[in-house]
N, C-alpha and C. Protein backbone atom coordinates (compact mmCIF):
# COMPACT_ATOMS: atom_id res chain seq x y z
N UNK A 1 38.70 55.31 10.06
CA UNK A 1 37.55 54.52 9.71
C UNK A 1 37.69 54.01 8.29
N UNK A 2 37.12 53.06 8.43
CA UNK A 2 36.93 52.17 6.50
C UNK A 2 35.97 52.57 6.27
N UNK A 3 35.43 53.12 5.17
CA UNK A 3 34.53 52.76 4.05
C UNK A 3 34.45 52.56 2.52
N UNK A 4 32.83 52.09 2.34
CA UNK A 4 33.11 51.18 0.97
C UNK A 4 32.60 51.99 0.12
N UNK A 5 32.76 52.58 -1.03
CA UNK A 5 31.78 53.06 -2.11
C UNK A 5 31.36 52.06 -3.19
N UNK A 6 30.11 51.65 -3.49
CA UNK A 6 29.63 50.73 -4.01
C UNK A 6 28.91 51.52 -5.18
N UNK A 7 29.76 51.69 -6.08
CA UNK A 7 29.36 52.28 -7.88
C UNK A 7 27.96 51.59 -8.39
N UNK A 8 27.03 51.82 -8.31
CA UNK A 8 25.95 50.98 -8.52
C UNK A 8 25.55 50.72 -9.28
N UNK A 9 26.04 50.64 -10.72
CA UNK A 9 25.59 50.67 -12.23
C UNK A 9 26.64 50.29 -12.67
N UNK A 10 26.17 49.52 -13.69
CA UNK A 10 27.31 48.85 -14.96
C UNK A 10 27.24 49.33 -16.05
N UNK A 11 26.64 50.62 -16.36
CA UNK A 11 26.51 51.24 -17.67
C UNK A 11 27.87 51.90 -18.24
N UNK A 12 28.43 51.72 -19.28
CA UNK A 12 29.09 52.54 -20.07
C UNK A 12 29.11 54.21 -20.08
N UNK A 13 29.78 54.92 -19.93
CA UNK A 13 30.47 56.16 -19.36
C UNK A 13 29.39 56.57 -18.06
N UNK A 14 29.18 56.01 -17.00
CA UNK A 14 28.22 56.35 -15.96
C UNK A 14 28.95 57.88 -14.83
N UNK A 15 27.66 58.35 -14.75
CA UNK A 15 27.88 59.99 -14.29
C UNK A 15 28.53 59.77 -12.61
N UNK A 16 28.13 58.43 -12.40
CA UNK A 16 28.23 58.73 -10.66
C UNK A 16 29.56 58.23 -10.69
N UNK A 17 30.48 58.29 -11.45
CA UNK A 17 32.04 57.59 -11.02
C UNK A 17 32.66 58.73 -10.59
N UNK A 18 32.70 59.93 -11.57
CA UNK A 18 33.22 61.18 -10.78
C UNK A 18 33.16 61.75 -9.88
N UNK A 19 32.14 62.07 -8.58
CA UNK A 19 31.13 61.94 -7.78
C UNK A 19 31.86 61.32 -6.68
N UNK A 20 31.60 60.33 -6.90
CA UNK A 20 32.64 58.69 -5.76
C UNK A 20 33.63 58.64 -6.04
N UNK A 21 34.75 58.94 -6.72
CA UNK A 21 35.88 59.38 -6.65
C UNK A 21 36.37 60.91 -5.92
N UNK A 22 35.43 61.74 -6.20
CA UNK A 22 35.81 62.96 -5.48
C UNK A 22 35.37 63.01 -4.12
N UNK A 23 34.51 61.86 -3.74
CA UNK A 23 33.70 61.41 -2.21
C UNK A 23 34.81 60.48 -1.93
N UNK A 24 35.35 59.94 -2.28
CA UNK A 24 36.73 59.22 -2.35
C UNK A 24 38.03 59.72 -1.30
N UNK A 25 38.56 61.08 -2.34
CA UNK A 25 39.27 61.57 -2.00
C UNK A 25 39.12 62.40 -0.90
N UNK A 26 37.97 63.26 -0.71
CA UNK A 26 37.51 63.90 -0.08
C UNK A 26 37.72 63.09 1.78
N UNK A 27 37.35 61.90 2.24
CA UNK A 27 37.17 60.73 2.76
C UNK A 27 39.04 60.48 3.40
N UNK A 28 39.40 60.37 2.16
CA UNK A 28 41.06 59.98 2.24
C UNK A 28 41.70 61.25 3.02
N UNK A 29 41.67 62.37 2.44
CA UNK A 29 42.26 63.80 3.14
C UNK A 29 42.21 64.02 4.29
N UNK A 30 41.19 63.22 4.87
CA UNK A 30 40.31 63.19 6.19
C UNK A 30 40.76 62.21 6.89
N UNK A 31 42.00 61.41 6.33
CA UNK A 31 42.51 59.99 7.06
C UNK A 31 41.90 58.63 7.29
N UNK A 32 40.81 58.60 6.27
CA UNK A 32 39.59 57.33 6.33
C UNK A 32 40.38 56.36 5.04
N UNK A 33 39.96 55.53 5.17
CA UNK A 33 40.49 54.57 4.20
C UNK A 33 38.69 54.34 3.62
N UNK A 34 39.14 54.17 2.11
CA UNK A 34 37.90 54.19 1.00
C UNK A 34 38.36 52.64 0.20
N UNK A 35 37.53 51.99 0.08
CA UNK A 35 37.43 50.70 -0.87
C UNK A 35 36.29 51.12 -2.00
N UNK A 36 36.41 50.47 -2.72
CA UNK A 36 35.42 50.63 -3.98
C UNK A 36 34.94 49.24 -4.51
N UNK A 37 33.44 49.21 -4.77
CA UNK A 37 33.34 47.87 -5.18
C UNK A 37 32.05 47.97 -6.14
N UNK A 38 32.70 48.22 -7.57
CA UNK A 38 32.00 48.79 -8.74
C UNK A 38 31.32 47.62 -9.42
N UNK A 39 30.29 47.71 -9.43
CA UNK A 39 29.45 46.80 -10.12
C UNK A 39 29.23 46.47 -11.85
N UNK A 40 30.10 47.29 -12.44
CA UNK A 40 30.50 47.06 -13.84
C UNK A 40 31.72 46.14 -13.89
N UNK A 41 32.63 46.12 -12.95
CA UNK A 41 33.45 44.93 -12.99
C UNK A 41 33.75 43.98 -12.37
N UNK A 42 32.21 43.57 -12.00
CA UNK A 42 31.62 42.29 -11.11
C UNK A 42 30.64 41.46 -12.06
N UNK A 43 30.91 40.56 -11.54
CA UNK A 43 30.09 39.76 -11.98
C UNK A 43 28.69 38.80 -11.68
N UNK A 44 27.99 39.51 -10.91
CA UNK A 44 26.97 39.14 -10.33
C UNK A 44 25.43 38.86 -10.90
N UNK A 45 25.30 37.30 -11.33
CA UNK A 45 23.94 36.52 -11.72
C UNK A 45 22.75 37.64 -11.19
N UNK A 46 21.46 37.45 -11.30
CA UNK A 46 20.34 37.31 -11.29
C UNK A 46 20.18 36.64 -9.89
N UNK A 47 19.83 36.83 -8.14
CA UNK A 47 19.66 36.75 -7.55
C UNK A 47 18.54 35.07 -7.31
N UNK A 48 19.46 33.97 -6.72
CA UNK A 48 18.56 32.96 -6.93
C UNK A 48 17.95 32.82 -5.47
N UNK A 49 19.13 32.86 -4.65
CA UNK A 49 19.49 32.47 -3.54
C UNK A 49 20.16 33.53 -2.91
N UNK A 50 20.25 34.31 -1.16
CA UNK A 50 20.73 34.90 -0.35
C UNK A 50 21.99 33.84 0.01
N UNK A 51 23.13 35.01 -0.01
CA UNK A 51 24.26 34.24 0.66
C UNK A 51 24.52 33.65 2.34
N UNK A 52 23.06 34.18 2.87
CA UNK A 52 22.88 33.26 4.18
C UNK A 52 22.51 31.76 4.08
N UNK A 53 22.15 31.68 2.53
CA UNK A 53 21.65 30.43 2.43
C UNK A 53 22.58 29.70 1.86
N UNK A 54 23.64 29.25 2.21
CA UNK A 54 24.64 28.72 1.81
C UNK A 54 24.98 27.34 1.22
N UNK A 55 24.12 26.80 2.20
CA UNK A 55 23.65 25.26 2.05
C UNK A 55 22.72 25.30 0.62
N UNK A 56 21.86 26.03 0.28
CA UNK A 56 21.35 25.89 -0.83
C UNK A 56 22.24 25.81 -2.58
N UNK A 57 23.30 26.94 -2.77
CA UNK A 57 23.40 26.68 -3.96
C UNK A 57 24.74 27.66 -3.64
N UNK A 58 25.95 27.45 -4.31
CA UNK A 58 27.28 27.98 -4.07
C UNK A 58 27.19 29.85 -4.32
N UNK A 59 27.25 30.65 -3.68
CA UNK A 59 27.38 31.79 -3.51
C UNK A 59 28.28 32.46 -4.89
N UNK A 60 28.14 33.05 -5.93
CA UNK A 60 28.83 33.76 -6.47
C UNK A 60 30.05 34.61 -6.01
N UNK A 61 31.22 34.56 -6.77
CA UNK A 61 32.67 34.81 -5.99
C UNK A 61 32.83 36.19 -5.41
N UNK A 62 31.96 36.75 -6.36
CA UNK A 62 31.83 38.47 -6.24
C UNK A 62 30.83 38.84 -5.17
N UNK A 63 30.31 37.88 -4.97
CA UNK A 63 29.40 38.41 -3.40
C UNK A 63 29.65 37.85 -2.37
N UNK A 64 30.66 37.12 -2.31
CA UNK A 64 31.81 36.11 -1.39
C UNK A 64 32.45 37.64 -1.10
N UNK A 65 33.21 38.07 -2.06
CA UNK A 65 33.85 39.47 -1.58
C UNK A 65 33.01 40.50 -1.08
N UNK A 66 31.74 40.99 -1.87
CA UNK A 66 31.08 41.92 -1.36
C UNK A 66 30.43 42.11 0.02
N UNK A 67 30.28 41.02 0.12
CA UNK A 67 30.16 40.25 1.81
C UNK A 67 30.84 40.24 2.72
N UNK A 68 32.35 39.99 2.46
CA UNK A 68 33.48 40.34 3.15
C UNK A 68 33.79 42.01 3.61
N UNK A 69 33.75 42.61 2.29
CA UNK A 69 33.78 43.45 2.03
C UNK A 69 32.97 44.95 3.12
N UNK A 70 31.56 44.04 2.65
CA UNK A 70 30.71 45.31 4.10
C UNK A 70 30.98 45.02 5.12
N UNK A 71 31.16 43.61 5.71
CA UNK A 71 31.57 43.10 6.91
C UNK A 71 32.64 43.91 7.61
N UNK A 72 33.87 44.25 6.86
CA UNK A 72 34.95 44.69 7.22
C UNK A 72 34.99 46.00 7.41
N UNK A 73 33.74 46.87 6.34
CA UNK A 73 33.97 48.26 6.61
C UNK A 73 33.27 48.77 8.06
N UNK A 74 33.25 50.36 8.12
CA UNK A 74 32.67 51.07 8.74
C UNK A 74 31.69 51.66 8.78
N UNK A 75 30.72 51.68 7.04
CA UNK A 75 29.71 52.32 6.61
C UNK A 75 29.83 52.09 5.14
N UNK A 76 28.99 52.14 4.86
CA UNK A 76 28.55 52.37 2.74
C UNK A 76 28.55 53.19 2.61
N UNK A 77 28.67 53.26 1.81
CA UNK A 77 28.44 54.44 0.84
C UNK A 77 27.85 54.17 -0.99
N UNK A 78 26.54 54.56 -1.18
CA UNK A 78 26.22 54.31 -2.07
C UNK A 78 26.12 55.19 -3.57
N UNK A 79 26.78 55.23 -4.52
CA UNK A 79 26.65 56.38 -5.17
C UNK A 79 26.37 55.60 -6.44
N UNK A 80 25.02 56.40 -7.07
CA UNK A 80 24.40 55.67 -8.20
C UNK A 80 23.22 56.64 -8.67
N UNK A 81 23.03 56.52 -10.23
CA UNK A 81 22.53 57.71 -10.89
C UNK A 81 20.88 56.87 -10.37
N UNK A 82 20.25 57.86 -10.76
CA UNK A 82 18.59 57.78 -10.99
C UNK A 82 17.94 57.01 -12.37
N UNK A 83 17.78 55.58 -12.03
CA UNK A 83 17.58 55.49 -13.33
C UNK A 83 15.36 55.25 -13.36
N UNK A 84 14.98 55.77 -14.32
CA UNK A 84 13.41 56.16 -14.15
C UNK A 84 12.64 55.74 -12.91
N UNK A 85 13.01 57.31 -12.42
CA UNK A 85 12.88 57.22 -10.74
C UNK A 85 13.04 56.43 -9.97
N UNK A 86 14.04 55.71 -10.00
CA UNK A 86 14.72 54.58 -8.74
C UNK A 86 16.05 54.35 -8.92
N UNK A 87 16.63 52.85 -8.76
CA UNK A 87 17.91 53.05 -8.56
C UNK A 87 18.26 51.62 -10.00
N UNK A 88 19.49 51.92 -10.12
CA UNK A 88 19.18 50.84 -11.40
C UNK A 88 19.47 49.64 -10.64
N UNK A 89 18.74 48.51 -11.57
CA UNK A 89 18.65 47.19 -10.93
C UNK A 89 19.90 46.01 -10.74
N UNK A 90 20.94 46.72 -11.00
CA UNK A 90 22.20 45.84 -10.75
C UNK A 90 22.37 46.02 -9.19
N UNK A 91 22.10 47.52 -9.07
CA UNK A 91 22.24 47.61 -7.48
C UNK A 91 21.34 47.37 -6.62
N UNK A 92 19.79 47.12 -6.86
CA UNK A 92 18.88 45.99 -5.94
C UNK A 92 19.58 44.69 -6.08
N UNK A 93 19.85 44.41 -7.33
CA UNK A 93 20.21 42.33 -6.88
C UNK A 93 21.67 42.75 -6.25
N UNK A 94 22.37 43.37 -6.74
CA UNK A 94 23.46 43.28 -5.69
C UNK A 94 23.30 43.27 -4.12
N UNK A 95 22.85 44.29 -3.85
CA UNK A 95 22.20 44.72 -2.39
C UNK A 95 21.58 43.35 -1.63
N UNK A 96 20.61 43.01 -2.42
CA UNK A 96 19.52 41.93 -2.10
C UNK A 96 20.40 40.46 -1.84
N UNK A 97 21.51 40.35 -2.21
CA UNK A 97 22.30 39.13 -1.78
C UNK A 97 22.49 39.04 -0.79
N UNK A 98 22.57 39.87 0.44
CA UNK A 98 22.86 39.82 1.55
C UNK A 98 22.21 40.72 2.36
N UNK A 99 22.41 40.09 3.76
CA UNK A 99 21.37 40.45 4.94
C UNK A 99 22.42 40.95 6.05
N UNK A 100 22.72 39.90 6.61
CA UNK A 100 23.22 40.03 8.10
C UNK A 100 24.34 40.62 8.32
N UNK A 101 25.00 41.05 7.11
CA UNK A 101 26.05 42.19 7.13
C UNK A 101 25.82 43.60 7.24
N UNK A 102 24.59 43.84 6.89
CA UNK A 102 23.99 45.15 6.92
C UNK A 102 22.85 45.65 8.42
N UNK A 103 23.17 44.41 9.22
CA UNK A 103 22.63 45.17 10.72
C UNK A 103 23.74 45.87 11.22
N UNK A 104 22.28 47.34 11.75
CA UNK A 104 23.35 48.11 12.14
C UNK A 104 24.05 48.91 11.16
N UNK A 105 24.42 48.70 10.06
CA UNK A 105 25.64 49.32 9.27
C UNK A 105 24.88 50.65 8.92
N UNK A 106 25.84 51.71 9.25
CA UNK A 106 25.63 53.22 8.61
C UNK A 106 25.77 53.26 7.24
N UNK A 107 24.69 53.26 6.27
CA UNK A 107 24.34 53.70 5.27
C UNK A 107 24.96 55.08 4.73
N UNK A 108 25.50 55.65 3.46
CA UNK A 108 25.13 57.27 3.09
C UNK A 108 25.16 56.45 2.01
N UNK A 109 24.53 57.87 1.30
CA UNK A 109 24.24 58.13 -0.21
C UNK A 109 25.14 59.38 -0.96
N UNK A 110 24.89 58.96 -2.49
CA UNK A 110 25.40 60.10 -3.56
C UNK A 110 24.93 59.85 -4.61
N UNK A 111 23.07 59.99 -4.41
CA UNK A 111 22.64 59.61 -5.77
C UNK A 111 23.01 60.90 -6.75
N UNK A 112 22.72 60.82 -8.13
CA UNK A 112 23.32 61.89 -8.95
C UNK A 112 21.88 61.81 -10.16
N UNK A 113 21.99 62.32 -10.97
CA UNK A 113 21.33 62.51 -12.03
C UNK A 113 21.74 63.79 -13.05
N UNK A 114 21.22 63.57 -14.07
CA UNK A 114 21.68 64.42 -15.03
C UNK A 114 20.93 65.99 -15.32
N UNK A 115 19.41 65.93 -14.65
CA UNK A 115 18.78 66.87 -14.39
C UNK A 115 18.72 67.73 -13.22
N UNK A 116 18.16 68.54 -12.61
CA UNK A 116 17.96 69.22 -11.77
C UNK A 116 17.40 68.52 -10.25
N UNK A 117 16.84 67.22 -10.02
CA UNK A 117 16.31 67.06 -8.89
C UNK A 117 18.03 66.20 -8.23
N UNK A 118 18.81 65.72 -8.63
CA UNK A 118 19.94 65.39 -7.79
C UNK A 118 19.36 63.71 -7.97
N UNK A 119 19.09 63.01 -8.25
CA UNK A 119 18.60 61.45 -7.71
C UNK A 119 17.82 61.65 -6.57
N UNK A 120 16.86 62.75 -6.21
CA UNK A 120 16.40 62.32 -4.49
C UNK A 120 15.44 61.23 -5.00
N UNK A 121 14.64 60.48 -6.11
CA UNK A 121 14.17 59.86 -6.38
C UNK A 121 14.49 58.22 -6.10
N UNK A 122 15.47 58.12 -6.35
CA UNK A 122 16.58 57.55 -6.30
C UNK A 122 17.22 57.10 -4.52
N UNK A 123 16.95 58.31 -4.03
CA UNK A 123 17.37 58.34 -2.69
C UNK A 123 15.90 58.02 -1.70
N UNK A 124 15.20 58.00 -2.43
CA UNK A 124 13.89 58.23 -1.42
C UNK A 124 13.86 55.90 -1.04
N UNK A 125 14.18 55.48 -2.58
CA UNK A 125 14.08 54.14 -2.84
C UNK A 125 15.23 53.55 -1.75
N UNK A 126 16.38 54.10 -2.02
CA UNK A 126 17.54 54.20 -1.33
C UNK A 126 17.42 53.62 0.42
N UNK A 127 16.64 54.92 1.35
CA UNK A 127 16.24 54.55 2.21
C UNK A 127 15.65 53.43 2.69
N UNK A 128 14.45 53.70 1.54
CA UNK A 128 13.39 52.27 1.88
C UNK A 128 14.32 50.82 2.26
N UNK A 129 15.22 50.67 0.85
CA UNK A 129 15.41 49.41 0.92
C UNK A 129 16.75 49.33 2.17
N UNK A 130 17.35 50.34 2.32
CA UNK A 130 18.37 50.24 3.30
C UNK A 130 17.75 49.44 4.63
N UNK A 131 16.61 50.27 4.75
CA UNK A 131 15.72 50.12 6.13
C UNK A 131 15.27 48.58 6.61
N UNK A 132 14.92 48.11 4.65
CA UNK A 132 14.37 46.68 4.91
C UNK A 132 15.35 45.47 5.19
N UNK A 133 16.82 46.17 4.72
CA UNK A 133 17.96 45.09 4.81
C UNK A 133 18.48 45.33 6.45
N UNK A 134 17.98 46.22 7.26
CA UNK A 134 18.42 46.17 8.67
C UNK A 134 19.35 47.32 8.54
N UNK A 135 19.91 47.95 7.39
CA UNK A 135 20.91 49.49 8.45
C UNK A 135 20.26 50.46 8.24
N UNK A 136 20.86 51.06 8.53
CA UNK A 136 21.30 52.52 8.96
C UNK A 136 21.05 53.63 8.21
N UNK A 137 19.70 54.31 7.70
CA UNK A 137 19.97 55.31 7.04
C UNK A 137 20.59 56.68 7.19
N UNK A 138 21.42 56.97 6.34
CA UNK A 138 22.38 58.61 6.96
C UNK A 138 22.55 59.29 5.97
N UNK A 139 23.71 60.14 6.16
CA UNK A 139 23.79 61.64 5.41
C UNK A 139 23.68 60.97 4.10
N UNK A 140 23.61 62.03 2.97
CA UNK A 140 23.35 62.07 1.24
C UNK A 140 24.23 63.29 1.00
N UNK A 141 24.27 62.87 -0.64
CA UNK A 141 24.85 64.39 -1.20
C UNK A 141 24.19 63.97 -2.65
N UNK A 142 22.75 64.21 -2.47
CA UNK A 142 22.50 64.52 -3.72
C UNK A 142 23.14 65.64 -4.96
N UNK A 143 23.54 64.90 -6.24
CA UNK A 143 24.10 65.53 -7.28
C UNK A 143 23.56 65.91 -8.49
N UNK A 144 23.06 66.93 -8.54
CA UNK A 144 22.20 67.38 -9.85
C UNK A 144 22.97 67.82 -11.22
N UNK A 145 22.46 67.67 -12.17
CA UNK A 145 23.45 67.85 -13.07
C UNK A 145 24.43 67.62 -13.52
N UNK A 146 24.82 66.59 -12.89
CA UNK A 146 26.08 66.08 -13.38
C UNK A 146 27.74 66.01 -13.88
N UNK A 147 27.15 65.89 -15.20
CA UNK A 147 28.27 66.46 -16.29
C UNK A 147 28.35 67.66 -16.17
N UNK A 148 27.82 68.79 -15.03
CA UNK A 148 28.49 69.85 -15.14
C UNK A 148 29.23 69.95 -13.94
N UNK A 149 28.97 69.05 -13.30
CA UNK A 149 29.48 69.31 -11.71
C UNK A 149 30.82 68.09 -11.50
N UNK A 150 30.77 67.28 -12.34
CA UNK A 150 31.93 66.68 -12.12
C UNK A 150 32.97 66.14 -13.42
N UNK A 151 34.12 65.84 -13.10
CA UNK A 151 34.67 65.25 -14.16
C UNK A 151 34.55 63.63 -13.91
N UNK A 152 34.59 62.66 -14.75
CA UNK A 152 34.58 61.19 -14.38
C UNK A 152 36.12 60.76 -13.77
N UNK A 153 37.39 61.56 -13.49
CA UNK A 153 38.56 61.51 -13.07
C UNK A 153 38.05 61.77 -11.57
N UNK A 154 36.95 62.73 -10.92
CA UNK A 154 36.69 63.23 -9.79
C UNK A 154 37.04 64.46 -9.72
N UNK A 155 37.51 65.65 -10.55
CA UNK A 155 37.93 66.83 -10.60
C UNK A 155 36.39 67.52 -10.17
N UNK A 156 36.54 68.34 -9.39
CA UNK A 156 35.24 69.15 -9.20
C UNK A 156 35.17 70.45 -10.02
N UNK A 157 33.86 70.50 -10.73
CA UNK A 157 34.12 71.78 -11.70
C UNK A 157 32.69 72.44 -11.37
N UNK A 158 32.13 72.30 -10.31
CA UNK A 158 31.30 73.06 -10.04
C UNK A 158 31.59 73.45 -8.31
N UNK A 159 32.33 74.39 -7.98
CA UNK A 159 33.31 74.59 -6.85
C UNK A 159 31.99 74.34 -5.56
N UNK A 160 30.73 74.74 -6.30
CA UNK A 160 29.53 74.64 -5.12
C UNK A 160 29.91 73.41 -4.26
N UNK A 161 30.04 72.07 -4.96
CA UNK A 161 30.12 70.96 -4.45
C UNK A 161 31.28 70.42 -3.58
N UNK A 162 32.24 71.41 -3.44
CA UNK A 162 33.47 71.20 -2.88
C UNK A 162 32.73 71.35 -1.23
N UNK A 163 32.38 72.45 -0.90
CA UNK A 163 31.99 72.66 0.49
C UNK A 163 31.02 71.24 0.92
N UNK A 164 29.90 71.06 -0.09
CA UNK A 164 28.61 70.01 0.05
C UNK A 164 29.30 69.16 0.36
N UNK A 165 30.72 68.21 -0.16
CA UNK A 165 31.34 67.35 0.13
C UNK A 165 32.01 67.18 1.38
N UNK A 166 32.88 68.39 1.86
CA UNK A 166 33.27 68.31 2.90
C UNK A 166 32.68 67.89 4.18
N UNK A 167 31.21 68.64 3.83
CA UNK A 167 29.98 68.37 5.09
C UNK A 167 29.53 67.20 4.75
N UNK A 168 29.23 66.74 3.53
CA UNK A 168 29.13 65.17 3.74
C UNK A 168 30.07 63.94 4.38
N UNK A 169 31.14 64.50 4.11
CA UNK A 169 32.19 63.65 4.79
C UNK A 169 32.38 63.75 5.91
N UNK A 170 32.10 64.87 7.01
CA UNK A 170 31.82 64.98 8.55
C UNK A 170 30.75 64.66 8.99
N UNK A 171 29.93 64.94 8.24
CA UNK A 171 28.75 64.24 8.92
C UNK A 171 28.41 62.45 8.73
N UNK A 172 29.06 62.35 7.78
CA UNK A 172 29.17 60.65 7.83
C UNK A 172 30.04 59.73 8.71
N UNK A 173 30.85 60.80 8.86
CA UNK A 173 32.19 60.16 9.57
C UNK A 173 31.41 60.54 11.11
N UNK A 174 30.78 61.44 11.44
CA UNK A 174 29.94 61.50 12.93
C UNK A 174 29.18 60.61 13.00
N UNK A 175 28.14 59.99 11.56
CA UNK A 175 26.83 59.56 12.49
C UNK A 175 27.59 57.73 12.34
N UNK A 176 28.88 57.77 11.56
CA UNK A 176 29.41 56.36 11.74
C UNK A 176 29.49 56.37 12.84
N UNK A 177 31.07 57.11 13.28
CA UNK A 177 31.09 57.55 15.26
C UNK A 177 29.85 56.86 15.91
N UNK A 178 28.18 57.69 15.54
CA UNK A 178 27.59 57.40 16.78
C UNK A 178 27.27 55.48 16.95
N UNK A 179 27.47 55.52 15.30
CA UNK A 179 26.34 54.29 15.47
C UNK A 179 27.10 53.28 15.68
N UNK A 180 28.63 53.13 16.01
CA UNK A 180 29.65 52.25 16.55
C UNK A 180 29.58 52.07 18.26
N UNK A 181 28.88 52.51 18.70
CA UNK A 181 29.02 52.98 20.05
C UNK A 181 27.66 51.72 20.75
């Protein structure tokens, strides 16, 4: 199976890269092929126009790919910190560019945060908007704490999360399974 991890923040040293790299690898070991499509080294305007609307105003190049991009996979994968209780806003206008690629599509999550609740804040928003773009909401691996639980290389230094991962990665890779069917 393909899937995409979509880094959802353009901030400078951001917590959720380690995280989606070790959801990465984790994914790969397992014989899945992982794409990445990080929103710090995209370049994506201020949302004028949906790329269904084509005829209206030329589509930005980076959502020409990102478009391609979900089209081609098997599921998302979204991993992105909590920013004051929601998700930061590079990854609504990103998201919000497109529609008809996301029927149907199996959704997961890996919100993170630097405190104790993991991003479910983050994840609760997560759902919502998944729901309103037409897919698939599925498994999570909320990440609490962060900087103690990961390295930004993907090294796991909080061994708890090694198991959490594994079960995230079977159970994503199942409810993809079902929802291909």
């Amino acid at each position: 199976m393909k899937f995409l991890i979509v880094l959802g923040t353009a901030r400078e040293n951001r917590s959720s890269v380690g995280p989606a790299k070790a959801v990465s690898k984790a994914f790969e070991a397992e014989g899945h092929s992982v794409d990445f499509f990080d929103l710090k080294e995209k370049t994506i305007p201020p949302l004028g126009n949906r790329s269904y609307k084509k005829d209206e105003s030329p589509v930005p190049e980076d959502i020409q790919s990102f478009s391609e991009e979900v089209e081609n996979c098997d599921g998302l994968i979204l991993a992105t910190p909590e920013y004051n209780h929601s998700i930061p806003g590079t990854l609504k206008n990103a998201l919000d560019y497109l529609y008809p690629e996301y029927d149907d599509k199996p959704f997961m999550y890996v919100p993170v945060s630097a405190g104790s609740f993991g991003g479910i804040r983050a994840l609760n928003h997560l759902h919502d908007i998944t729901l309103g773009l037409g897919g698939l909401p599925g498994p999570d691996l909320p990440i609490s704490k962060v900087h103690e639980a990961f390295a930004k290389d993907g090294e796991i230094l909080d061994q708890d999360y090694k198991d959490r991962i594994e079960k995230f990665v079977e159970k994503s890779v199942k409810f993809t399974e079902k929802n291909q069917e």
